[in-house]
Protein backbone atom coordinates (compact mmCIF):
# COMPACT_ATOMS: atom_id res chain seq x y z
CA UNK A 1 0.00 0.00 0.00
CA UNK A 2 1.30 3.16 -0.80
CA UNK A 3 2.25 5.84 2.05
CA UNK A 4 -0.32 8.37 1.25
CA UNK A 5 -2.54 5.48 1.72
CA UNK A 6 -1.65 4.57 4.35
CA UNK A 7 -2.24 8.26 5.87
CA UNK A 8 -5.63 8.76 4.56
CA UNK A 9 -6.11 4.97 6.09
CA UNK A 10 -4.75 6.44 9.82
CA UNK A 11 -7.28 9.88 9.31
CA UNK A 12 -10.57 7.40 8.59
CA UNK A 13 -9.29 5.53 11.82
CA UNK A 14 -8.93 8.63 13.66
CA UNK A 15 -12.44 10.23 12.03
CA UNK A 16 -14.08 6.73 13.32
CA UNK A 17 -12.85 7.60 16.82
CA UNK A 18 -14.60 11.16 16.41
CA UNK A 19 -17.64 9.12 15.23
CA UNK A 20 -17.62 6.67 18.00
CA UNK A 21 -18.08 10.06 20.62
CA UNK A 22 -20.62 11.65 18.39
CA UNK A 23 -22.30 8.28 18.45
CA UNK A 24 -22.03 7.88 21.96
CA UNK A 25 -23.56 11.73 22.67
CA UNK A 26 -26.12 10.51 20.37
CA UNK A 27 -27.17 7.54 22.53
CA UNK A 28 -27.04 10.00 25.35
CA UNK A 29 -29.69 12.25 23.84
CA UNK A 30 -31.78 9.14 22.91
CA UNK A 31 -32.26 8.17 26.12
CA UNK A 32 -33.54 11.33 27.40
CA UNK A 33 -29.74 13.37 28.94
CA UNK A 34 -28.08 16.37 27.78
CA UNK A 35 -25.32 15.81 25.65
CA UNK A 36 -21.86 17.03 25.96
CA UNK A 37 -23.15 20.16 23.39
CA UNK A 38 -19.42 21.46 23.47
CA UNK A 39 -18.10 17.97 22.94
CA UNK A 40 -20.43 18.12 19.89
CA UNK A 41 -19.53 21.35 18.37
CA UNK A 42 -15.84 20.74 19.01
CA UNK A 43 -15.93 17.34 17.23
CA UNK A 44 -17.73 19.10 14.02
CA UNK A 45 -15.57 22.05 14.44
CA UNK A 46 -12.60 19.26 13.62
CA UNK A 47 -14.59 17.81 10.91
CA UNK A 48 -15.07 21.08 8.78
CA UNK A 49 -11.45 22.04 9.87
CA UNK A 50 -9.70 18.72 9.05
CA UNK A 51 -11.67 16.05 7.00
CA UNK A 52 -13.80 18.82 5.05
CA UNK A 53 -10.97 20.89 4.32
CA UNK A 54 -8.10 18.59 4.00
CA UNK A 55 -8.58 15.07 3.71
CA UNK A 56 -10.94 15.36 1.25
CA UNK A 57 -9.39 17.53 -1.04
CA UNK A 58 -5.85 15.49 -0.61
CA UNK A 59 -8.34 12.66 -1.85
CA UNK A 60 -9.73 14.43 -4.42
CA UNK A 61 -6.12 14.61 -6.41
CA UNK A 62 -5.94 11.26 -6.03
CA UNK A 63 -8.87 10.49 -7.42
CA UNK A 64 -8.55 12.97 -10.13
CA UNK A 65 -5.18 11.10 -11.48
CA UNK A 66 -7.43 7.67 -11.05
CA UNK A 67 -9.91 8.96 -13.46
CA UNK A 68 -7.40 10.37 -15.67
CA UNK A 69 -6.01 6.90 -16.81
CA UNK A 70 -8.37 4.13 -15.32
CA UNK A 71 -12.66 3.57 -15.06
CA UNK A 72 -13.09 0.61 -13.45
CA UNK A 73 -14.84 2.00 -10.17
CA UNK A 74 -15.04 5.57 -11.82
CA UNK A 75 -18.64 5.64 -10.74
CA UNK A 76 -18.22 4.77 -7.26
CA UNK A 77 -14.97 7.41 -7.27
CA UNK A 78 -16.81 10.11 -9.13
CA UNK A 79 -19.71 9.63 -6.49
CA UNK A 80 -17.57 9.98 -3.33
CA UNK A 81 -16.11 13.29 -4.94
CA UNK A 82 -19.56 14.55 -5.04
CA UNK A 83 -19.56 13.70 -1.63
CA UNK A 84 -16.57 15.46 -0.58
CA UNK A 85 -18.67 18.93 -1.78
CA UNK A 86 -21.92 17.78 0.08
CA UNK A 87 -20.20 16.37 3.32
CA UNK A 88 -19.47 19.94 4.13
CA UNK A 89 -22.74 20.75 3.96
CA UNK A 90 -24.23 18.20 5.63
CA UNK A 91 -21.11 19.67 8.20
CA UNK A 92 -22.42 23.24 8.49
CA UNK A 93 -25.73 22.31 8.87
CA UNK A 94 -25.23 19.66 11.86
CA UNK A 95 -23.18 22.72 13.43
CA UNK A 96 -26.12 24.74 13.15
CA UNK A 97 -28.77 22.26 14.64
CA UNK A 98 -26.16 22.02 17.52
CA UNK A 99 -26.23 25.85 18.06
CA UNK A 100 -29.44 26.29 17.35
CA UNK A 101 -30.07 23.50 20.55
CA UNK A 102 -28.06 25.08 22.41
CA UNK A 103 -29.33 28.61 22.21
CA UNK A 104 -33.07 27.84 22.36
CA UNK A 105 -33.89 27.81 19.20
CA UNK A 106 -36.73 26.60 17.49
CA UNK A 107 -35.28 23.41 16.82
CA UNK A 108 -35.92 20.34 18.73
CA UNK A 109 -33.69 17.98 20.35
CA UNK A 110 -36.00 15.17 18.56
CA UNK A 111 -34.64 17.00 15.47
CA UNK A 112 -31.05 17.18 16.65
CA UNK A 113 -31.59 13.61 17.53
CA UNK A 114 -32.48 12.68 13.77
CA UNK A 115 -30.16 14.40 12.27
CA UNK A 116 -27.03 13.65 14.13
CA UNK A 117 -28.20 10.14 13.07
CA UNK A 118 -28.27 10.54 9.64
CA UNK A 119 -24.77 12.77 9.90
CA UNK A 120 -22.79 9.62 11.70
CA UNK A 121 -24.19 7.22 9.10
CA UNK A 122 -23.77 9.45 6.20
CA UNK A 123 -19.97 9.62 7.20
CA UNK A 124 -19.36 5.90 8.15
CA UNK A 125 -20.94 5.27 4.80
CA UNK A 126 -18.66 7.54 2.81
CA UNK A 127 -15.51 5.83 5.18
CA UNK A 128 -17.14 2.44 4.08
CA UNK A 129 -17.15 3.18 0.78
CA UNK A 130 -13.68 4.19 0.80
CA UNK A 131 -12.10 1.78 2.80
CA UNK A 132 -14.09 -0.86 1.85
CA UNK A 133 -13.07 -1.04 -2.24
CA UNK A 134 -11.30 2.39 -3.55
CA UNK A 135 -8.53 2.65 -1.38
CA UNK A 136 -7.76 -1.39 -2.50
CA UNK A 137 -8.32 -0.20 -6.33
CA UNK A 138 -6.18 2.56 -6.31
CA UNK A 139 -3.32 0.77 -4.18
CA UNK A 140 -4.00 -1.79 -7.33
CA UNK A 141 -3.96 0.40 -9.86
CA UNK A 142 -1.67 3.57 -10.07
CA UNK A 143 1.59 3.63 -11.41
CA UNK A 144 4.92 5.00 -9.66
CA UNK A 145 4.41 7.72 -12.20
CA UNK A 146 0.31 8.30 -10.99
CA UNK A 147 2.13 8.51 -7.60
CA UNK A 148 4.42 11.74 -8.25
CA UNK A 149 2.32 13.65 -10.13
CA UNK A 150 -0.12 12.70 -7.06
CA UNK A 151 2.50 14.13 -4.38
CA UNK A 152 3.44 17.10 -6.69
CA UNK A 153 0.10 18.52 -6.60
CA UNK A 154 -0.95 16.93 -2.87
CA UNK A 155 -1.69 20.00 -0.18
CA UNK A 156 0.11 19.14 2.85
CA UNK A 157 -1.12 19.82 6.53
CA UNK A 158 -0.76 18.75 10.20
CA UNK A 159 -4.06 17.04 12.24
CA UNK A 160 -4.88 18.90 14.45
CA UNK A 161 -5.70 16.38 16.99
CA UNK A 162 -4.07 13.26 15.93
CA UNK A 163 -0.68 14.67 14.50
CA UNK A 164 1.86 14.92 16.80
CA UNK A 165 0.70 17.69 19.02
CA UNK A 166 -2.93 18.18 19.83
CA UNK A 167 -4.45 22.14 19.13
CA UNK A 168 -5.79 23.77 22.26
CA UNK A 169 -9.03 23.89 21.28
CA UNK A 170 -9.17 20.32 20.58
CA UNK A 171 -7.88 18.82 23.68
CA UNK A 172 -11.30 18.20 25.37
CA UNK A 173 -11.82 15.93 21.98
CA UNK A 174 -8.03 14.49 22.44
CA UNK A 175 -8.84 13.83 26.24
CA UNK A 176 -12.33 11.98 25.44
CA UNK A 177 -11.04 9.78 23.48
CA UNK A 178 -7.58 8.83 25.39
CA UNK A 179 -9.27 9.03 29.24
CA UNK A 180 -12.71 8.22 27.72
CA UNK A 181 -15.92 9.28 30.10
């Protein structure tokens, strides 16, 4: 398996851990508590920041030099581009509903509930997806060659949580999901 692989591999593991807490504030709401609403935000914060920003679009050139040369799963590839654009939408909004919660707003938790639901399996799906075939297809497929012109045109950045050292503002995420509550 190639390296940058390998990396995007490590950020769905890490994203999967952010999941897991969303999922577990989610089971907390179902049954009638508050939810961590900070915990929330922060962990959404981290996925427009990181994933949305980032990940994505360092997947997005790889995908681009896939379709270039190969269309054996172009559907499947084309279709998780597509969802690159409309994950961080779905992101905004689920900040929203948590603000919007969290100030009083019109919306209900029954609402939040829902669609913190659908958010969580919307991403594991996209992860699935990923993970699951494409990542196998493209280790299978591109060349040495597909490989630099990948890394030439690759944006590079540092996780913010899970890359060496953890930002501030994401160290009650960091500590939830080393100390775990």
């Amino acid at each position: 398996m190639h390296p940058l692989i390998s990396e995007l591999h490590q950020d769905h593991v890490n994203l999967g851990r952010l999941l897991e807490l969303l999922q577990r504030e989610l089971d907390r709401l179902r049954s009638g508590e508050s939810p961590d609403y900070f915990l929330l935000i922060d962990v959404i914060d981290y996925i427009e920041s990181y994933p949305d920003q980032i990940h994505h679009p360092r997947e997005d050139v790889i995908f681009r030099v896939y379709l270039s040369a190969h269309r054996d799963e172009a559907e499947d590839v084309k279709r998780l581009m597509a969802e690159h654009v409309s994950l961080v939408e779905e992101s905004h909004q689920m900040r929203r509903a948590v603000e919007q919660v969290t100030q009083s707003a019109v919306s209900s938790r029954d609402a939040l509930e829902s669609q913190l639901a659908q958010f969580i399996a919307r991403q594991w799906d996209h992860l699935n997806l990923e993970e699951g075939r494409i990542f196998r297809v493209l280790s299978e497929s591109l060349t040495a060659d597909d490989w630099k012109q990948i890394e030439a045109n690759l944006p590079s950045a540092v996780d913010p949580i899970f890359g060496g050292a953890v930002q501030q503002r994401y160290q009650a995420i960091y500590d939830q999901i080393m100390i775990g509550s």
